[in-house]
C-alpha atoms as a PDB file:
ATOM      1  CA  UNK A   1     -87.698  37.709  76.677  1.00  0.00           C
ATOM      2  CA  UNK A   2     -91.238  35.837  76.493  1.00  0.00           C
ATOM      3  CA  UNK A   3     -93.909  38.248  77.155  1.00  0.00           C
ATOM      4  CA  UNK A   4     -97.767  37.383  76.984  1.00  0.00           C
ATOM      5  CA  UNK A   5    -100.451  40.158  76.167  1.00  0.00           C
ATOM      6  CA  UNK A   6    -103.611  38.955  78.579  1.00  0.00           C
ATOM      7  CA  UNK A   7    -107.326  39.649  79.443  1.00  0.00           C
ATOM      8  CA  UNK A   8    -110.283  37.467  79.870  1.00  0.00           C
ATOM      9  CA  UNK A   9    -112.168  40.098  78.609  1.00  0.00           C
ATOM     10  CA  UNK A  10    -112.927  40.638  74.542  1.00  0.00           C
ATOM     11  CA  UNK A  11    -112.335  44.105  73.052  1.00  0.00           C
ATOM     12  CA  UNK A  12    -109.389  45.440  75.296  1.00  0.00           C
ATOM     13  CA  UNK A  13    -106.803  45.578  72.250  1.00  0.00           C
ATOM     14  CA  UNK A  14    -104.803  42.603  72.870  1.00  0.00           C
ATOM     15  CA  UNK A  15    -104.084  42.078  69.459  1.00  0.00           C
ATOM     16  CA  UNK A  16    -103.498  45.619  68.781  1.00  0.00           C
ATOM     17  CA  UNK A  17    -101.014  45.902  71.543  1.00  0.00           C
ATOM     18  CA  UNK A  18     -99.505  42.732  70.948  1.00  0.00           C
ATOM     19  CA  UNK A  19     -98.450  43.507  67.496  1.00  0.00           C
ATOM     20  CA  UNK A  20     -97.328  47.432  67.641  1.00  0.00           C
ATOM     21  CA  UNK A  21     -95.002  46.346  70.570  1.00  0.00           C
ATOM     22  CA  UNK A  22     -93.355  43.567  68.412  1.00  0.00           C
ATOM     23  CA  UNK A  23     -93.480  45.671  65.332  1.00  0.00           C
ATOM     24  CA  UNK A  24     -91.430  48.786  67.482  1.00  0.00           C
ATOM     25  CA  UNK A  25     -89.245  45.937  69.011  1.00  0.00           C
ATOM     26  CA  UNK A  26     -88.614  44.465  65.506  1.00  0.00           C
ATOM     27  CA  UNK A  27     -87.645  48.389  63.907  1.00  0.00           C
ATOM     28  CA  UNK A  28     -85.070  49.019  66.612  1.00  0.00           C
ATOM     29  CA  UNK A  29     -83.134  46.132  65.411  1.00  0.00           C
ATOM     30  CA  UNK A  30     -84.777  43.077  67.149  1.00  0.00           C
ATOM     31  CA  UNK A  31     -85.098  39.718  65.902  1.00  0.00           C
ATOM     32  CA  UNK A  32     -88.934  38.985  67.237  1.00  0.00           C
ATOM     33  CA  UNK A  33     -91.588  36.789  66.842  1.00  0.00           C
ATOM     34  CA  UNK A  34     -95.172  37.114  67.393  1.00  0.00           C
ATOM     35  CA  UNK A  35     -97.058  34.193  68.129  1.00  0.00           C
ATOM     36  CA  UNK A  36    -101.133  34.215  67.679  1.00  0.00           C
ATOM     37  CA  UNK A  37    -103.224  31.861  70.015  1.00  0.00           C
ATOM     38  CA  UNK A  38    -106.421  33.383  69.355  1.00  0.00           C
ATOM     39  CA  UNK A  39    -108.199  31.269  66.632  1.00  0.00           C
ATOM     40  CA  UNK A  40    -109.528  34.802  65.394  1.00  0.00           C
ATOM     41  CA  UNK A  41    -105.786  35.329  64.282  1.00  0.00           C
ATOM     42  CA  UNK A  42    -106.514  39.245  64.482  1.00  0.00           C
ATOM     43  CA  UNK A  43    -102.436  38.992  65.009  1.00  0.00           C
ATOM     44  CA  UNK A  44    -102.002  37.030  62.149  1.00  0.00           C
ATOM     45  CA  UNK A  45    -104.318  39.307  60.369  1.00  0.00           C
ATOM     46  CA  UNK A  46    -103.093  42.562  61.053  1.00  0.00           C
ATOM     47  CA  UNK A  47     -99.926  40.965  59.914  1.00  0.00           C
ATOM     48  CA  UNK A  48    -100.207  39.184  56.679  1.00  0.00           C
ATOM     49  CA  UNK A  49    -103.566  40.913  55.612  1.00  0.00           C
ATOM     50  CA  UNK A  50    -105.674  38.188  53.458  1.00  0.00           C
ATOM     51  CA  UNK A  51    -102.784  36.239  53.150  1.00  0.00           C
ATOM     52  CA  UNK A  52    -103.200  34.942  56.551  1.00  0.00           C
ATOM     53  CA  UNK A  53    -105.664  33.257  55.972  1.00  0.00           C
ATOM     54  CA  UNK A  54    -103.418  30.646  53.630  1.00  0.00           C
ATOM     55  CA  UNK A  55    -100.252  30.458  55.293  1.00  0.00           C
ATOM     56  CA  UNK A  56     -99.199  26.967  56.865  1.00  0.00           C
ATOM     57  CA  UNK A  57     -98.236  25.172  59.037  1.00  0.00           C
ATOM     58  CA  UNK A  58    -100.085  27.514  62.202  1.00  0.00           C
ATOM     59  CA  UNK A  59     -99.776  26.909  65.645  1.00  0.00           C
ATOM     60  CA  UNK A  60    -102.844  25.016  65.550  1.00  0.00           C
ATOM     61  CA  UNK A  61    -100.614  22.527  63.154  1.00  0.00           C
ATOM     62  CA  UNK A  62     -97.946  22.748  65.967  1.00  0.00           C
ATOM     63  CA  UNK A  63    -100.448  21.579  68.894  1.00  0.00           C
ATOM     64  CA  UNK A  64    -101.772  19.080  66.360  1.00  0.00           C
ATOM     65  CA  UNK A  65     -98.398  17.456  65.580  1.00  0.00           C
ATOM     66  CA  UNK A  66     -98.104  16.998  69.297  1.00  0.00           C
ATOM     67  CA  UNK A  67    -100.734  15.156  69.678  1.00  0.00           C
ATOM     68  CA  UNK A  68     -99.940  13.011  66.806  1.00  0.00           C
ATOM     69  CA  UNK A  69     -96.116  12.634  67.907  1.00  0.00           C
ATOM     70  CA  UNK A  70     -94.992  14.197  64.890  1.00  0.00           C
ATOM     71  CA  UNK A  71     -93.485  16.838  66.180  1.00  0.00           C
ATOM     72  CA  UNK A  72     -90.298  15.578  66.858  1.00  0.00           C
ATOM     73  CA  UNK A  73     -90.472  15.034  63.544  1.00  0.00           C
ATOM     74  CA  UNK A  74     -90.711  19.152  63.097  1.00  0.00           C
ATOM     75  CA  UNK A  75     -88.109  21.492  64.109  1.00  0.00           C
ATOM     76  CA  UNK A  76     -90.367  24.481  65.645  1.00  0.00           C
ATOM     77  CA  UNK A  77     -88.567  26.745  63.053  1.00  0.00           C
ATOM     78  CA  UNK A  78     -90.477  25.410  60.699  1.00  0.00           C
ATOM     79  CA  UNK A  79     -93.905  27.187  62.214  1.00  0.00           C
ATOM     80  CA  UNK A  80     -92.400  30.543  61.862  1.00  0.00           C
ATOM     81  CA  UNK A  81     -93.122  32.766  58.601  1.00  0.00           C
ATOM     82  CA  UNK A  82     -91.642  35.395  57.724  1.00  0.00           C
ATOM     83  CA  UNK A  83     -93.799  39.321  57.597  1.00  0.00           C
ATOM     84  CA  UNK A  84     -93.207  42.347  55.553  1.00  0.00           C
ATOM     85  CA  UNK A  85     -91.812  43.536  58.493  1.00  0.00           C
ATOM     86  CA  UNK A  86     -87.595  43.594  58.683  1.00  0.00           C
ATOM     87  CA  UNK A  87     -86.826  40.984  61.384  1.00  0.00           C
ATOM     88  CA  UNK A  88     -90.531  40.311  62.891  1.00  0.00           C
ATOM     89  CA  UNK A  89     -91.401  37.275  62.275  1.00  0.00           C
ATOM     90  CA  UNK A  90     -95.131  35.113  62.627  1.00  0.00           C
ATOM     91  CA  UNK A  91     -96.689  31.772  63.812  1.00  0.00           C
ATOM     92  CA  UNK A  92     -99.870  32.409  62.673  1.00  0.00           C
ATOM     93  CA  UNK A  93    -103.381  31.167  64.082  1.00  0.00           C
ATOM     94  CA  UNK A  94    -106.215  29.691  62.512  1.00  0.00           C
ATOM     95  CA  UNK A  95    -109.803  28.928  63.414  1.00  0.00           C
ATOM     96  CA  UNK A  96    -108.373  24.800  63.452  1.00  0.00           C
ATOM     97  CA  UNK A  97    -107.366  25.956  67.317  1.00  0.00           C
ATOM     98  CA  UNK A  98    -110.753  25.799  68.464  1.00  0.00           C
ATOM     99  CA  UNK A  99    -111.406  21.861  67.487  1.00  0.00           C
ATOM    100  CA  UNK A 100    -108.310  21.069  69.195  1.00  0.00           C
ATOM    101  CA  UNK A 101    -108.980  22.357  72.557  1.00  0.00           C
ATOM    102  CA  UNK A 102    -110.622  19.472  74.420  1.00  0.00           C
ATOM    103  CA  UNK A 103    -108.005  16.833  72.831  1.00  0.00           C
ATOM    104  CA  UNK A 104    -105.081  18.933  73.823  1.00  0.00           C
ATOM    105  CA  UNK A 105    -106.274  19.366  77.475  1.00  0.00           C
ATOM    106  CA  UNK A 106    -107.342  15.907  77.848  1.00  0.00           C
ATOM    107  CA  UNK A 107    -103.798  14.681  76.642  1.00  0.00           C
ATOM    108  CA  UNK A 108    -101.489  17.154  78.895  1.00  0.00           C
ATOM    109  CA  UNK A 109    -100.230  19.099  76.415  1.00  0.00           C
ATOM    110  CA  UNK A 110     -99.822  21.942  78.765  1.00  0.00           C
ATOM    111  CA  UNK A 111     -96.434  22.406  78.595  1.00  0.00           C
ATOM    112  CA  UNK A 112     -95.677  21.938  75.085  1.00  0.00           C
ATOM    113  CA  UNK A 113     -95.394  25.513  73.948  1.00  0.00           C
ATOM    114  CA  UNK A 114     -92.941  26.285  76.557  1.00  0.00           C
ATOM    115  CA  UNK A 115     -90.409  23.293  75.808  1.00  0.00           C
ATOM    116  CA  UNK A 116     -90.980  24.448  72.250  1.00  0.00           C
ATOM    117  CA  UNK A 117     -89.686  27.847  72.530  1.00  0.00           C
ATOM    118  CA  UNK A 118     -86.938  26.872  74.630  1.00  0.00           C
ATOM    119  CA  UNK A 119     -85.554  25.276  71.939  1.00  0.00           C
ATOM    120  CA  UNK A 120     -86.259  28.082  69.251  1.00  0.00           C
ATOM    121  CA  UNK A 121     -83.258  30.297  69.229  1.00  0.00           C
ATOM    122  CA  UNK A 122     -82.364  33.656  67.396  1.00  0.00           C
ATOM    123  CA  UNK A 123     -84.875  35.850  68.543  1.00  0.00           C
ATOM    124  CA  UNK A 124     -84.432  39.061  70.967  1.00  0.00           C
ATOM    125  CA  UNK A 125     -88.516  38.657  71.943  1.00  0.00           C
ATOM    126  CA  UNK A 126     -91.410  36.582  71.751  1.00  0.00           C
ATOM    127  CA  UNK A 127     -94.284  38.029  72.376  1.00  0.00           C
ATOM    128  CA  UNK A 128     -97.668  36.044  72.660  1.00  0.00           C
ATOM    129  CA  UNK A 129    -101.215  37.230  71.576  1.00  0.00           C
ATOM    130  CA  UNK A 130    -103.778  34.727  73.716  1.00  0.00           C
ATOM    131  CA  UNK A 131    -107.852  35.130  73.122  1.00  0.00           C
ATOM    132  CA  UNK A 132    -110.305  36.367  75.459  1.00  0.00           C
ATOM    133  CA  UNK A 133    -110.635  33.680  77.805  1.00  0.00           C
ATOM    134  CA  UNK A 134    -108.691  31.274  80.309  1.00  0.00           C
ATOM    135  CA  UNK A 135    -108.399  28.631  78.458  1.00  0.00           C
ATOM    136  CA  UNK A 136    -105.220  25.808  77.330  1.00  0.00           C
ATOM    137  CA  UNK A 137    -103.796  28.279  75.178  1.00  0.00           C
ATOM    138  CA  UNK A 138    -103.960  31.030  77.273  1.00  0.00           C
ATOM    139  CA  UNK A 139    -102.274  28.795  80.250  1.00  0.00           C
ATOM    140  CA  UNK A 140     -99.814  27.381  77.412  1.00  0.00           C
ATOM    141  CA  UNK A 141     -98.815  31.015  76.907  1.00  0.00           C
ATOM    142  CA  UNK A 142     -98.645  32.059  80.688  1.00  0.00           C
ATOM    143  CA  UNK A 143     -96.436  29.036  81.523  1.00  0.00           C
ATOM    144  CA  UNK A 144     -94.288  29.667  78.798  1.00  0.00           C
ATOM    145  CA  UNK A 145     -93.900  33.162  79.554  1.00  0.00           C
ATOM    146  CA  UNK A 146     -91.083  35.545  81.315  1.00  0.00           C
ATOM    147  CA  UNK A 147     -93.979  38.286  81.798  1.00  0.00           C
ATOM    148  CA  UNK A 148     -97.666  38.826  81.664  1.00  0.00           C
ATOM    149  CA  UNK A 149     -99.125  42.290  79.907  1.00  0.00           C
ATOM    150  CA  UNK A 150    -102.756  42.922  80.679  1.00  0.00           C
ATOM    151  CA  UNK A 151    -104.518  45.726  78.805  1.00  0.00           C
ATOM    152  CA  UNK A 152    -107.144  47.201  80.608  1.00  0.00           C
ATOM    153  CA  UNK A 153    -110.559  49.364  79.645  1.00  0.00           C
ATOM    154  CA  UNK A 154    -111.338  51.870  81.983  1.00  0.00           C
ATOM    155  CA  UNK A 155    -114.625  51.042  83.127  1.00  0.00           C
ATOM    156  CA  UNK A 156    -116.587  49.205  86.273  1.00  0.00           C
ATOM    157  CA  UNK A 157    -117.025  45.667  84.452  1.00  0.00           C
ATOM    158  CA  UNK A 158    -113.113  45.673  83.128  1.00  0.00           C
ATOM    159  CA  UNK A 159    -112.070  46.572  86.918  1.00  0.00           C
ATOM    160  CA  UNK A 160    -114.157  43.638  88.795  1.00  0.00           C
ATOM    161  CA  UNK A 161    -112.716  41.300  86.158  1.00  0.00           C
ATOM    162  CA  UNK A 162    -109.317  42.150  87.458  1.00  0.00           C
ATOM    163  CA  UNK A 163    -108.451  41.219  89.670  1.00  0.00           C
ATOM    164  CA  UNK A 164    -109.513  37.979  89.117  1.00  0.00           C
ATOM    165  CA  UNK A 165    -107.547  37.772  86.430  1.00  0.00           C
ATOM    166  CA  UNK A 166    -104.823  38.929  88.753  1.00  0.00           C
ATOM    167  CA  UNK A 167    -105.400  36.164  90.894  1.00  0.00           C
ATOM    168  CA  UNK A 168    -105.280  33.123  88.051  1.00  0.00           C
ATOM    169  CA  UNK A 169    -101.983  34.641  87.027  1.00  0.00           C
ATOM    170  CA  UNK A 170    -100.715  33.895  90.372  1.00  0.00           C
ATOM    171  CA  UNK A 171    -102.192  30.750  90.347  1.00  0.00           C
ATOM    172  CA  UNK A 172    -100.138  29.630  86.790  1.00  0.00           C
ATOM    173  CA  UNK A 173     -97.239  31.519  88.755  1.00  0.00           C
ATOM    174  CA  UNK A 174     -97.299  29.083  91.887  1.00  0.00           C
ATOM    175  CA  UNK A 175     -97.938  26.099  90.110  1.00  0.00           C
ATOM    176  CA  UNK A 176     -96.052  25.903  86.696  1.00  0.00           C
ATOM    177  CA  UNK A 177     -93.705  28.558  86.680  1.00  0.00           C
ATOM    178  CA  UNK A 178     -92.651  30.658  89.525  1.00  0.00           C
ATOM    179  CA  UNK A 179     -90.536  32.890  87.033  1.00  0.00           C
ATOM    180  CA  UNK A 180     -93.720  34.450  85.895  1.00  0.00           C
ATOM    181  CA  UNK A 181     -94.101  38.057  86.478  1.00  0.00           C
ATOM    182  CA  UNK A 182     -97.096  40.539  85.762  1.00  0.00           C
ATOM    183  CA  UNK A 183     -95.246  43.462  83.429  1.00  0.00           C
ATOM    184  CA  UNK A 184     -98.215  45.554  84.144  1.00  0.00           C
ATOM    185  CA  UNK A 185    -101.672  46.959  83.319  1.00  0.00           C
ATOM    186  CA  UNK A 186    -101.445  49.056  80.494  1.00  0.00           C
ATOM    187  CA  UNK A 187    -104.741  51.981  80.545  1.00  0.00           C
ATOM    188  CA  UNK A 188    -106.066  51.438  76.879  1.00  0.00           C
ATOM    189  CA  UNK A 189    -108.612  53.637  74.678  1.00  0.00           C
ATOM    190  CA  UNK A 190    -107.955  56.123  77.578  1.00  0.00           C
ATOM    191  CA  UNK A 191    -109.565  59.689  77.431  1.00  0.00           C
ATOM    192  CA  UNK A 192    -107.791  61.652  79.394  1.00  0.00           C
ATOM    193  CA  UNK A 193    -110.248  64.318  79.842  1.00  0.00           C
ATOM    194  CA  UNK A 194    -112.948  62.207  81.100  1.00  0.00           C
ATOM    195  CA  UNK A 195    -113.865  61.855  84.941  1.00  0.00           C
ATOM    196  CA  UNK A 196    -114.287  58.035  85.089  1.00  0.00           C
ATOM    197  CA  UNK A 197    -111.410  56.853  83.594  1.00  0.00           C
ATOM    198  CA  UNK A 198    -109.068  59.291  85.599  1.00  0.00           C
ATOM    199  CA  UNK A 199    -111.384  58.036  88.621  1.00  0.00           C
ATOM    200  CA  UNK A 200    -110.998  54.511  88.032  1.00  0.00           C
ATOM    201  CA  UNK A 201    -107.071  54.300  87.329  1.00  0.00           C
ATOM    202  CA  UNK A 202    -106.236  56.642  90.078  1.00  0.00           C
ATOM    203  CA  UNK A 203    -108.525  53.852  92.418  1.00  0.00           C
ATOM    204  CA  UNK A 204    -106.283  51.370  90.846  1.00  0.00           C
ATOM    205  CA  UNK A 205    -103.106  52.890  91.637  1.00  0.00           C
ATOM    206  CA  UNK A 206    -104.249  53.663  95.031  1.00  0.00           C
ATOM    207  CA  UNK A 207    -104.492  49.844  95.507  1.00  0.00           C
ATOM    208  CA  UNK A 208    -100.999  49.260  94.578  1.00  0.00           C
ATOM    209  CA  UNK A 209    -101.695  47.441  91.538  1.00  0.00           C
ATOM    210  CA  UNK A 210     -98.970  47.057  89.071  1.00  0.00           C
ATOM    211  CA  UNK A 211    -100.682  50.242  86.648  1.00  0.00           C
ATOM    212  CA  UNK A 212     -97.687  51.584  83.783  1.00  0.00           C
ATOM    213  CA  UNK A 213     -97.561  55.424  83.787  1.00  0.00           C
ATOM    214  CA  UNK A 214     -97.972  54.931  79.575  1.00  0.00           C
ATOM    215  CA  UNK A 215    -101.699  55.612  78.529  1.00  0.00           C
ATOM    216  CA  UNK A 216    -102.945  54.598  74.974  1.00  0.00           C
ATOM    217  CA  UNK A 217    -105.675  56.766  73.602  1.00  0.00           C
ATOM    218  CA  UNK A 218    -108.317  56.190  71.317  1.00  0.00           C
ATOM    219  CA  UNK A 219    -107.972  57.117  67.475  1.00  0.00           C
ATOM    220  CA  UNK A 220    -109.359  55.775  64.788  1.00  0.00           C
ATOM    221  CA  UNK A 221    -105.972  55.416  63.104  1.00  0.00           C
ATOM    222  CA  UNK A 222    -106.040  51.910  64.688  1.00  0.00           C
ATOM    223  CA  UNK A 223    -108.650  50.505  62.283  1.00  0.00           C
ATOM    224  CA  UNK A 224    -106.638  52.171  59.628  1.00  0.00           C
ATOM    225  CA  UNK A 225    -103.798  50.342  60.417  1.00  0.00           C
ATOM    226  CA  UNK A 226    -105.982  46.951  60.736  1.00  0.00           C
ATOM    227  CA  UNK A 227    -107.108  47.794  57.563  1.00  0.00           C
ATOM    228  CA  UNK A 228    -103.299  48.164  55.967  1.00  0.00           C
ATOM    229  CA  UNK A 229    -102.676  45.305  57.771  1.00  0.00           C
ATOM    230  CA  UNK A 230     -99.099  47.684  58.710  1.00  0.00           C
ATOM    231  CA  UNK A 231     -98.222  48.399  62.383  1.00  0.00           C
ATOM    232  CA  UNK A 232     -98.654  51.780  63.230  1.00  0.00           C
ATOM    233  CA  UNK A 233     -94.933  52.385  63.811  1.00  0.00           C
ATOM    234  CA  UNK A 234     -94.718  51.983  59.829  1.00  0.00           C
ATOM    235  CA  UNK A 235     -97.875  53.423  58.951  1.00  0.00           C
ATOM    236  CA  UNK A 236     -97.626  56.424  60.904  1.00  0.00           C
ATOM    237  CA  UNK A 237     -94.897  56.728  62.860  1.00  0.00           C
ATOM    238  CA  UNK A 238     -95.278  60.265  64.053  1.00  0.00           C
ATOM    239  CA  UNK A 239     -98.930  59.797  64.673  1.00  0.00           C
ATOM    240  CA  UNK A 240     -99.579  60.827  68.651  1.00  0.00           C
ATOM    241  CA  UNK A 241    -101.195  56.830  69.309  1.00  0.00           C
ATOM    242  CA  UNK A 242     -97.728  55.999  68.080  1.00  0.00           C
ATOM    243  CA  UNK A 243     -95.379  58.019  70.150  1.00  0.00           C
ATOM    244  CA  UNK A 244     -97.663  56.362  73.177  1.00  0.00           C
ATOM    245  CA  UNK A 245     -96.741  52.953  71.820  1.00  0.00           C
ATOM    246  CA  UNK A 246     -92.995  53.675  72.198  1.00  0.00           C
ATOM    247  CA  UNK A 247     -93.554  55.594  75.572  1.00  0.00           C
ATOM    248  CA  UNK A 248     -95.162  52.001  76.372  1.00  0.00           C
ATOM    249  CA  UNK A 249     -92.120  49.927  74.935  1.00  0.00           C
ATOM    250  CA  UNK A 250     -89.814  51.934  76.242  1.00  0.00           C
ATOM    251  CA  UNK A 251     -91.302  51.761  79.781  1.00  0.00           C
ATOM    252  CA  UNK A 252     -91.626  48.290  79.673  1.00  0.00           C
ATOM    253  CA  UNK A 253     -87.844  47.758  78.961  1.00  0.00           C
ATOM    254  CA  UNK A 254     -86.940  49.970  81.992  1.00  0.00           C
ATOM    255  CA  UNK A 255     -89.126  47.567  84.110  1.00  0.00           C
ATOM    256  CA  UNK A 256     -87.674  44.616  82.747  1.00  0.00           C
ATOM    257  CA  UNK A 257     -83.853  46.206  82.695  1.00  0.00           C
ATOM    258  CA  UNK A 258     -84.782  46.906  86.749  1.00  0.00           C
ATOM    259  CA  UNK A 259     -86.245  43.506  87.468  1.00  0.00           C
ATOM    260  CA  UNK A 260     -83.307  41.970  86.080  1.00  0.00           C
ATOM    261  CA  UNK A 261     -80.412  43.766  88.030  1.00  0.00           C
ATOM    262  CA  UNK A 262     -83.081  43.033  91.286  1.00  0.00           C
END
């Protein structure tokens, strides 16, 4: 199972949801690997802490090595480090990402990741952290991928950006990989009390969009889990943001347990 968490919008939590899912998936026996695209590495970050910022070889080393033909010289086992984390697993990012870009879409690279991880066996779930934009890595990731998570803020700005978004992953779905499948929009920093956001999903839903019944709230135990670089599902794993993570994971697997017996 390849899933990648995407928006073209900044500040929707892609990181955050990216690595609480693999970090549930990982304590309920798991073998999974998170892989960070986003030359911020917030993944890698909320990971590894400081020590991210040392580790080698990234994925920016992996797209490198392809453009130098060296990585047949590399088994793509070698780009995955291990966490503090029982049986998650990391290829890291690093700001080197961003200097590769132009080379890597100029050369074809496009499919690399995806023959990569084909070959990379042993883990349950990948799951793919992508940065704010539609870019190579972000359309490395979607072709690559069984299933497309999009986080989504409740407001105006977040809802007009949709559904173009919706549209480009149909695009990547006709023309490289017709396997792809949106997982669903998951409602982030959602207050359940306000009028807009209740306005604004129920508008969603009432356009048959692909919305998941879990809801993650605000809390500001999110930053405190950045900050311990630890996944809230071993920070706090009673916390309430927590028990909507699982309800989230657990959702998810029904959807993809249906879509498979379809």
């Amino acid at each position: 199972m390849k899933r990648v968490v995407f928006n073209q919008k900044g500040g929707v939590g892609k990181s955050t949801i990216a690595v609480n899912l693999a970090a549930i998936a990982a304590s309920r026996g798991r073998r999974t690997l998170l892989i960070d695209l986003d030359t911020q590495g917030n993944s890698s970050r909320y990971l590894l802490g400081d020590a991210a910022m040392d580790i080698k070889p990234t994925t920016a080393d992996f797209f490198e090595h392809s453009l130098s033909f060296r990585l047949s010289s590399m088994s793509i086992g070698e780009y995955v480090h291990p966490t503090p984390f029982e049986n998650l697993m990391l290829m890291p990012a690093s700001p080197g990402l961003a200097d590769l870009q132009s080379k890597l879409e100029s050369r074809s690279k496009i499919l690399k990741l995806r023959k990569a991880l084909e070959e990379l066996e042993g883990f349950d779930e990948m799951i793919i952290d992508t940065p704010p934009a539609l870019n190579f890595y972000t359309r490395s990731a979607l072709i690559a991928a069984d299933a497309c998570l999009i986080p989504f803020d409740c407001d105006d700005f977040s809802r007009q950006a949709l559904y173009g978004l919706l549209e480009a992953v149909e695009e990547i779905r006709d023309d490289h990989n017709e396997g792809l499948r949106v997982e669903g929009i998951v409602v982030n920093q959602y207050q359940a009390r306000a009028a807009q956001p209740q306005r604004i999903v129920q508008e969603l839903i009432d356009e048959k969009l692909p919305v998941l019944a879990s809801r993650l709230s605000s809390s500001v135990k999110v930053r405190e889990s950045h900050d311990a670089a630890s996944p809230l599902i071993s920070l706090a794993p009673s916390h309430k943001l927590t028990l909507e993570f699982i309800a989230l994971y657990e959702e998810l697997e029904r959807r993809r347990k249906g879509a498979r017996k379809r």
